[in-house]
N, C-alpha and C. Protein backbone atom coordinates (compact mmCIF):
# COMPACT_ATOMS: atom_id res chain seq x y z
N UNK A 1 0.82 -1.19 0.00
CA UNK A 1 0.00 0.00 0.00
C UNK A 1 0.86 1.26 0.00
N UNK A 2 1.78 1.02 1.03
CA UNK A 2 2.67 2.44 0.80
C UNK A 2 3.57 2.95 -0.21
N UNK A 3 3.70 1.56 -1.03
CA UNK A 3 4.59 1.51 -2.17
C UNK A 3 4.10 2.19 -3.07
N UNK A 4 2.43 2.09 -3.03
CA UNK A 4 1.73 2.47 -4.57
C UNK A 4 1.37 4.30 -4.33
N UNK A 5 1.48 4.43 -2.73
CA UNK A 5 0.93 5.27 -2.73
C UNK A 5 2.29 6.49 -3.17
N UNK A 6 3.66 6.05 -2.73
CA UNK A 6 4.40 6.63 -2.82
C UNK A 6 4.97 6.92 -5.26
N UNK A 7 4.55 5.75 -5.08
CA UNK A 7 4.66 6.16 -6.63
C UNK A 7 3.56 7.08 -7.23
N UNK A 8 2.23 7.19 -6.67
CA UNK A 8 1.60 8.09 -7.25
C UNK A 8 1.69 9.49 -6.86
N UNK A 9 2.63 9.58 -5.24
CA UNK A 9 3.04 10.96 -5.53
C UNK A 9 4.51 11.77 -5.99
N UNK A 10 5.38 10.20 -6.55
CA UNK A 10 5.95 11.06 -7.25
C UNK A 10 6.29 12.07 -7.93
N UNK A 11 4.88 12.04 -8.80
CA UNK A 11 5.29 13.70 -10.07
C UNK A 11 4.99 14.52 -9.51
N UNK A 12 4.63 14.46 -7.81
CA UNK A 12 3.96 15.87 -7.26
C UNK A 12 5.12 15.70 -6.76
N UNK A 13 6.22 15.08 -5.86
CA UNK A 13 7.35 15.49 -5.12
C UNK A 13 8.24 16.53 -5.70
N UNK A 14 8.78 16.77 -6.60
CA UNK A 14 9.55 17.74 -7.18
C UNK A 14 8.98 18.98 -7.22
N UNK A 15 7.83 18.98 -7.44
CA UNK A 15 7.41 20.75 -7.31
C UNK A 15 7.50 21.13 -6.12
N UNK A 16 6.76 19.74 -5.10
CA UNK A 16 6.70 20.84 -3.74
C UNK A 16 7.54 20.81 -3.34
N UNK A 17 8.68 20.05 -3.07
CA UNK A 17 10.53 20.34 -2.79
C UNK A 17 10.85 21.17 -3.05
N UNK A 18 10.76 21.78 -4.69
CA UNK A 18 11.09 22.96 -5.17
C UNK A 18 10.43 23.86 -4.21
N UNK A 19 9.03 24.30 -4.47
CA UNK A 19 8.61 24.83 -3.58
C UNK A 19 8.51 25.45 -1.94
N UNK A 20 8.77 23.99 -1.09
CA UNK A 20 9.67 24.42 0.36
C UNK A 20 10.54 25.29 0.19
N UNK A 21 11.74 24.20 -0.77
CA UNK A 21 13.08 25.69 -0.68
C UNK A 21 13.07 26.73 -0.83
N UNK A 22 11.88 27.30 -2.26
CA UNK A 22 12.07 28.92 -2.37
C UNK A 22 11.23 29.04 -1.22
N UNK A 23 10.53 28.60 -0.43
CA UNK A 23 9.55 29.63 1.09
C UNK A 23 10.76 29.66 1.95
N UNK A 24 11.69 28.55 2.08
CA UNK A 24 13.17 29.03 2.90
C UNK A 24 14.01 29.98 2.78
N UNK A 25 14.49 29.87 1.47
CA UNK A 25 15.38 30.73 1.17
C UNK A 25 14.68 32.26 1.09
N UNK A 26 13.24 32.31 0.61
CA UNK A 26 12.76 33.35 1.08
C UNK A 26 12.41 34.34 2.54
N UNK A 27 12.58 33.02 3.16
CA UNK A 27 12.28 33.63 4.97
C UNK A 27 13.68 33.80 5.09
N UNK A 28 14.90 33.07 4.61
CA UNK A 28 16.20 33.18 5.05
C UNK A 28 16.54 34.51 4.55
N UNK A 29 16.36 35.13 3.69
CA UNK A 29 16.58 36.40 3.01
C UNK A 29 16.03 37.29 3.55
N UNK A 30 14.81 37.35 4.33
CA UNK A 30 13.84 38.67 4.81
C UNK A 30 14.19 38.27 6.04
N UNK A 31 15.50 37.82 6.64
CA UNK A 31 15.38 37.73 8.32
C UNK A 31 16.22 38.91 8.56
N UNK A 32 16.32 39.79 9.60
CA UNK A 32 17.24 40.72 9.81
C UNK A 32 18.06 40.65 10.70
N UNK A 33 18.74 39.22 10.67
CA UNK A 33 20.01 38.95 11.62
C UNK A 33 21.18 39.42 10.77
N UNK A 34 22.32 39.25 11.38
CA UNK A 34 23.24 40.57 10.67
C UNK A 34 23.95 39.51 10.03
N UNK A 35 24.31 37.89 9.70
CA UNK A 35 24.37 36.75 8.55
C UNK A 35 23.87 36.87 7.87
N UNK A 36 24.29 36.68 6.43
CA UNK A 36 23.40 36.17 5.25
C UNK A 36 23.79 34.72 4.81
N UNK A 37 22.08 34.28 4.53
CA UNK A 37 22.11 32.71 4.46
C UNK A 37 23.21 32.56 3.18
N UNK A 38 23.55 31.21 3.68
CA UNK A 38 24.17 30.77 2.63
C UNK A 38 24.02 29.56 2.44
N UNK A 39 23.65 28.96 0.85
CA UNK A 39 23.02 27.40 0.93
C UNK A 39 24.44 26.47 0.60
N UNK A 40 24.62 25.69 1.00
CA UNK A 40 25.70 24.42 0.23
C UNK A 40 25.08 22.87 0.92
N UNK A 41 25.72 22.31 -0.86
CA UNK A 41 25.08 21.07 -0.46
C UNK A 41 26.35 20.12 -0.54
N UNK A 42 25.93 19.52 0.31
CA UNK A 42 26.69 18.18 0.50
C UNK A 42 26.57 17.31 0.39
N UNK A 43 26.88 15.80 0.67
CA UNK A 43 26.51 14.50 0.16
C UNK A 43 25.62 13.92 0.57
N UNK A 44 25.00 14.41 1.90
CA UNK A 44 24.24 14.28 2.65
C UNK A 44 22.70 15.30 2.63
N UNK A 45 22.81 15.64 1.68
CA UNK A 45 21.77 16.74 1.37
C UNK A 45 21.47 18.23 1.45
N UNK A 46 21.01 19.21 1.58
CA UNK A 46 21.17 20.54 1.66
C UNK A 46 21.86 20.88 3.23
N UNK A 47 22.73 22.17 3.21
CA UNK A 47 22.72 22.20 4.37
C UNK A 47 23.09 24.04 4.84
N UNK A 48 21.82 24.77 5.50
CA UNK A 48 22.29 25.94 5.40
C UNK A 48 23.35 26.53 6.85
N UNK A 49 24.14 27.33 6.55
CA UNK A 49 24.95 27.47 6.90
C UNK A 49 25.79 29.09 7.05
N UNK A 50 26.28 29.90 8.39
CA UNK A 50 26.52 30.97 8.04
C UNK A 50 27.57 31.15 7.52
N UNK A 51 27.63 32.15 7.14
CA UNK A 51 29.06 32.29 6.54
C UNK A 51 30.18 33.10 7.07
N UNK A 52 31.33 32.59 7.23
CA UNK A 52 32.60 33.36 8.28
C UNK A 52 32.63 34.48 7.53
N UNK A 53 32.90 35.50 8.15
CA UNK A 53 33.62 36.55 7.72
C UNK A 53 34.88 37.25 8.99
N UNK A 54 36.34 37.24 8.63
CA UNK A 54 37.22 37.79 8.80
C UNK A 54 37.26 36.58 9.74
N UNK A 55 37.23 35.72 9.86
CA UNK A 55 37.31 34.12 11.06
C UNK A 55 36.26 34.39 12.59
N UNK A 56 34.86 34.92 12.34
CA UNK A 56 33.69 35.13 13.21
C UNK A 56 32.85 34.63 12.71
N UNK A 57 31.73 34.62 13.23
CA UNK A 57 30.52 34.18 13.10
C UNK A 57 29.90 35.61 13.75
């Protein structure tokens, strides 16, 4: 049952994935902490992350 159900929402998984990320990266962009997001991915899947500047956080 879960097998079939998961194949029929395949062709919907990719939009709304797509979808999550831009509502992230959109809240990550309108936050007013003094970081800006920065995305990198790794082998292990997305992973956001701040970015050093001058060796701080």
């Amino acid at each position: 049952m879960s097998r079939a159900v998961s194949d029929e929402m395949t062709v919907y998984r990719h939009d709304a994935q797509v979808d999550q990320l831009l509502t992230w990266l959109a809240a990550a962009g309108a936050s007013t902490g003094r970081h800006k997001p920065v995305v990198c991915v790794g082998r292990d899947g997305i992973t956001l992350r701040l970015r050093m500047k001058r060796g701080s956080l």
